[in-house]
Protein backbone atom coordinates (compact mmCIF):
# COMPACT_ATOMS: atom_id res chain seq x y z
CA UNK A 1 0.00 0.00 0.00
CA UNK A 2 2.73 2.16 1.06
CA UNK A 3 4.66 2.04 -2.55
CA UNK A 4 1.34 2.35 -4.09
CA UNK A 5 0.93 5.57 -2.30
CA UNK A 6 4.59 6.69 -3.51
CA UNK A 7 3.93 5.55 -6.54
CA UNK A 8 0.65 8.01 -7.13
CA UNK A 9 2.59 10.52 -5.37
CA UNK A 10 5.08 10.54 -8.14
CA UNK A 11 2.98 10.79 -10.84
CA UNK A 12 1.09 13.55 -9.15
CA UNK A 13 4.22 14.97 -9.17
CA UNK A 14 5.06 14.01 -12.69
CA UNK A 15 1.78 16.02 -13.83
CA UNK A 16 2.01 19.06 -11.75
CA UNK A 17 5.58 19.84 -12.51
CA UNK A 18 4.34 20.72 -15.86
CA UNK A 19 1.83 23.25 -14.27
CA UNK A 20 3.78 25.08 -12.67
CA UNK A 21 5.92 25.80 -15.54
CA UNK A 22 2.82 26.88 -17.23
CA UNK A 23 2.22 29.15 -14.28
CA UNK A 24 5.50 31.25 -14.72
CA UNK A 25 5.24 31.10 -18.65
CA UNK A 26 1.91 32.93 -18.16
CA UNK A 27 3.23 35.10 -15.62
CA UNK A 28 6.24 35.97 -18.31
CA UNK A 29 4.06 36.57 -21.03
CA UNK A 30 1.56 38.07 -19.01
CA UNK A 31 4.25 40.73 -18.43
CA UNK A 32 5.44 40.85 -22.08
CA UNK A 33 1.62 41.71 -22.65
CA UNK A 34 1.45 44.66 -20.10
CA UNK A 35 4.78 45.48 -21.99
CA UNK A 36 3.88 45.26 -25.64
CA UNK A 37 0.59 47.45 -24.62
CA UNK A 38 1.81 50.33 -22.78
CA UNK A 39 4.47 50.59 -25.96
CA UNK A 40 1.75 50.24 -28.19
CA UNK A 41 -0.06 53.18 -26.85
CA UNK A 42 2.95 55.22 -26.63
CA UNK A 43 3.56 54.50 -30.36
CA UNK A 44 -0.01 55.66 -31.25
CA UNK A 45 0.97 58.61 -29.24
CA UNK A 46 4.03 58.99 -31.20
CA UNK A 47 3.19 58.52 -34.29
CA UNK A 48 -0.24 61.35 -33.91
CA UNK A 49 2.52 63.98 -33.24
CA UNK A 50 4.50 63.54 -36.26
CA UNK A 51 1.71 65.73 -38.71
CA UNK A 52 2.26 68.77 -35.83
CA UNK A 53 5.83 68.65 -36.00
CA UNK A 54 5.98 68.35 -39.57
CA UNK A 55 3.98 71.14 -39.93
CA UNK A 56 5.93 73.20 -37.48
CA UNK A 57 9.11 72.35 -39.15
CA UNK A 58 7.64 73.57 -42.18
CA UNK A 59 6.44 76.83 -40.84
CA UNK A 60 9.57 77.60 -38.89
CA UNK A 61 11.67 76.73 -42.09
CA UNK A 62 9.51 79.26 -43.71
CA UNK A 63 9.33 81.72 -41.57
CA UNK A 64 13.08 81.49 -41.18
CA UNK A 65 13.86 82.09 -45.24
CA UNK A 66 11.13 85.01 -44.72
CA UNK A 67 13.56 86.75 -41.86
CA UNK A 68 16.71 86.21 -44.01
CA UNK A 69 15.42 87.48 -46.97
CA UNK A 70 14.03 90.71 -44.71
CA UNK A 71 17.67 90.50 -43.71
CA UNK A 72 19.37 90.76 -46.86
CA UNK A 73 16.93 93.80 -48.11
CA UNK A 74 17.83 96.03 -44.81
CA UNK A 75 21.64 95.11 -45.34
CA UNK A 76 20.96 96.10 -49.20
CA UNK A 77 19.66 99.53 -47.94
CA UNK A 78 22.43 100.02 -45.12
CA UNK A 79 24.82 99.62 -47.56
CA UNK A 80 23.75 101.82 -49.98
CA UNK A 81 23.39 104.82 -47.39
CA UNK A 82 26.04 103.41 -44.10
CA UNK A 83 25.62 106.45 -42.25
CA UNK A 84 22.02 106.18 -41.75
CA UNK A 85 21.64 105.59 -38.37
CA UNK A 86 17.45 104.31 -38.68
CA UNK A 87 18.69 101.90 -41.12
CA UNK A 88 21.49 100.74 -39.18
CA UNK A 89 18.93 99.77 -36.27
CA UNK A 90 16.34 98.14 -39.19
CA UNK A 91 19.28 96.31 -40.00
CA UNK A 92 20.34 94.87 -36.78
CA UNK A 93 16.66 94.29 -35.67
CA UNK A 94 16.29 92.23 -38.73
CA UNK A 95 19.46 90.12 -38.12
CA UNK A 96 17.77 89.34 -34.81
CA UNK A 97 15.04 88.09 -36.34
CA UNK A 98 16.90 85.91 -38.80
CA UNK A 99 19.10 84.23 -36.45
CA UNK A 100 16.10 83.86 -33.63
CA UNK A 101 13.82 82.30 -36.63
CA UNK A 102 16.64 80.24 -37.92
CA UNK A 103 17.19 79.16 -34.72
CA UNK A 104 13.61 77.95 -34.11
CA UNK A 105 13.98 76.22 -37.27
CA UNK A 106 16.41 74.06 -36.28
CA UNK A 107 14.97 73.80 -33.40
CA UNK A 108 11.59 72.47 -35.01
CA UNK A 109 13.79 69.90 -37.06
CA UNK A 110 15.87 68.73 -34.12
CA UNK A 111 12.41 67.95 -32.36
CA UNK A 112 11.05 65.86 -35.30
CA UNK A 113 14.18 63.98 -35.78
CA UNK A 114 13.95 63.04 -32.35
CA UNK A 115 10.52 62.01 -32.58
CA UNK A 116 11.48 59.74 -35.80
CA UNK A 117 14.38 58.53 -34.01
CA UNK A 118 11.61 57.53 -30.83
CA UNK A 119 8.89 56.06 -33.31
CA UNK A 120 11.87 53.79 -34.47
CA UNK A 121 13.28 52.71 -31.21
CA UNK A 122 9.85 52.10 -29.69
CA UNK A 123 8.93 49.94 -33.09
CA UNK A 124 12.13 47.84 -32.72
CA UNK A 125 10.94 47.41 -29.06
CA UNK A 126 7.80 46.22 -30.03
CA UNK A 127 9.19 43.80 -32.73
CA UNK A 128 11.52 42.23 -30.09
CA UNK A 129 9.01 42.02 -27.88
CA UNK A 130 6.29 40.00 -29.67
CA UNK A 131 9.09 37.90 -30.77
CA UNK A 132 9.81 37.05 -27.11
CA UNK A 133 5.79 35.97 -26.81
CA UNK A 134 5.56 34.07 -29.95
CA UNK A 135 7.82 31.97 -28.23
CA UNK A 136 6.29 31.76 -25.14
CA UNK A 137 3.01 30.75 -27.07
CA UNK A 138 4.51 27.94 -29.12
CA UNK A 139 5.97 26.61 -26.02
CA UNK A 140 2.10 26.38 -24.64
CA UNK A 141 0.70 25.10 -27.24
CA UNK A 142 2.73 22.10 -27.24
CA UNK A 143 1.09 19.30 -26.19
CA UNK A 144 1.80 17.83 -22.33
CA UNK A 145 4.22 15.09 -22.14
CA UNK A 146 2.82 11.61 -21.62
CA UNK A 147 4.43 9.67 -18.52
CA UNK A 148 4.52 6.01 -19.58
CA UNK A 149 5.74 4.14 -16.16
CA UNK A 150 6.64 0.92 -16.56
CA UNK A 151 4.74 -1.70 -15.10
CA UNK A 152 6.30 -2.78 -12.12
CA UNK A 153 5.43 -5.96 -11.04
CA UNK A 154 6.30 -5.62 -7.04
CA UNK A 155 2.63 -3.01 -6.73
CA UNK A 156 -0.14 -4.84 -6.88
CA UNK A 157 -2.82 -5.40 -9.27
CA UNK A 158 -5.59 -3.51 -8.21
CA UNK A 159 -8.74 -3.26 -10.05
């Protein structure tokens, strides 16, 4: 009776062992889950903010050629009269202006560049990610290993 006991005990062993492994595999992809969602959402995120800081880039640029070509005409005038001392200020104010907006400009493409280079990262993330859980789900979906026990001949026969 006794090594029939043991002998139950070990295959209740034998079947468990491979539910607990299941536990932590879900607990593991549970996690990659939580992960790949939050980064999905952050992507979305991402990837709504690219049209407003395309556009800003755009303006900025624009605004930027506007000053240096305001630039350029008040140097043009300075130079043709260089004691003229209203012109002189037009053309300093305006070389503010030009290296303030071409400042913003770069500042504008800086910002979507990083935003690009954050889109990318956060994609490659993702990617590596759901590679980690496809292989957590074709390790559960493999079928449970049989346990053939041989048949001993010392337990008795019971019926």
């Amino acid at each position: 009776m006794k090594i029939h006991l043991l002998w139950l005990s070990f295959v209740f062993l034998e079947f468990a062992h491979p539910a607990s492994a299941q536990i932590s595999v879900n607990k593991d992809s549970l996690s990659l889950v939580k992960k790949l969602t939050t980064d999905k959402e952050k992507l979305l995120k991402l990837q709504g903010q690219v049209d407003d800081r395309t556009k800003e880039k755009e303006q900025t640029a624009a605004k930027a050629q506007q000053s240096a070509d305001e630039n350029r005409q008040a140097a043009n005038k300075l130079s043709n009269d260089p004691q003229d001392s209203r012109l002189a200020r037009r053309a300093d104010n305006s070389a503010s202006d030009a290296r303030s907006d071409a400042k913003k400009a770069r500042k504008a493409a800086e910002s979507l560049d990083d935003l690009n280079k954050d889109i990318r990262k956060l994609t490659e993330r993702i990617a590596g990610n759901e590679t980690k859980l496809s292989k957590y789900v074709l390790q559960t979906n493999t079928p449970m290993r049989a346990v053939v026990t041989p048949k001993d001949s010392t337990l008795p026969n019971h019926k």
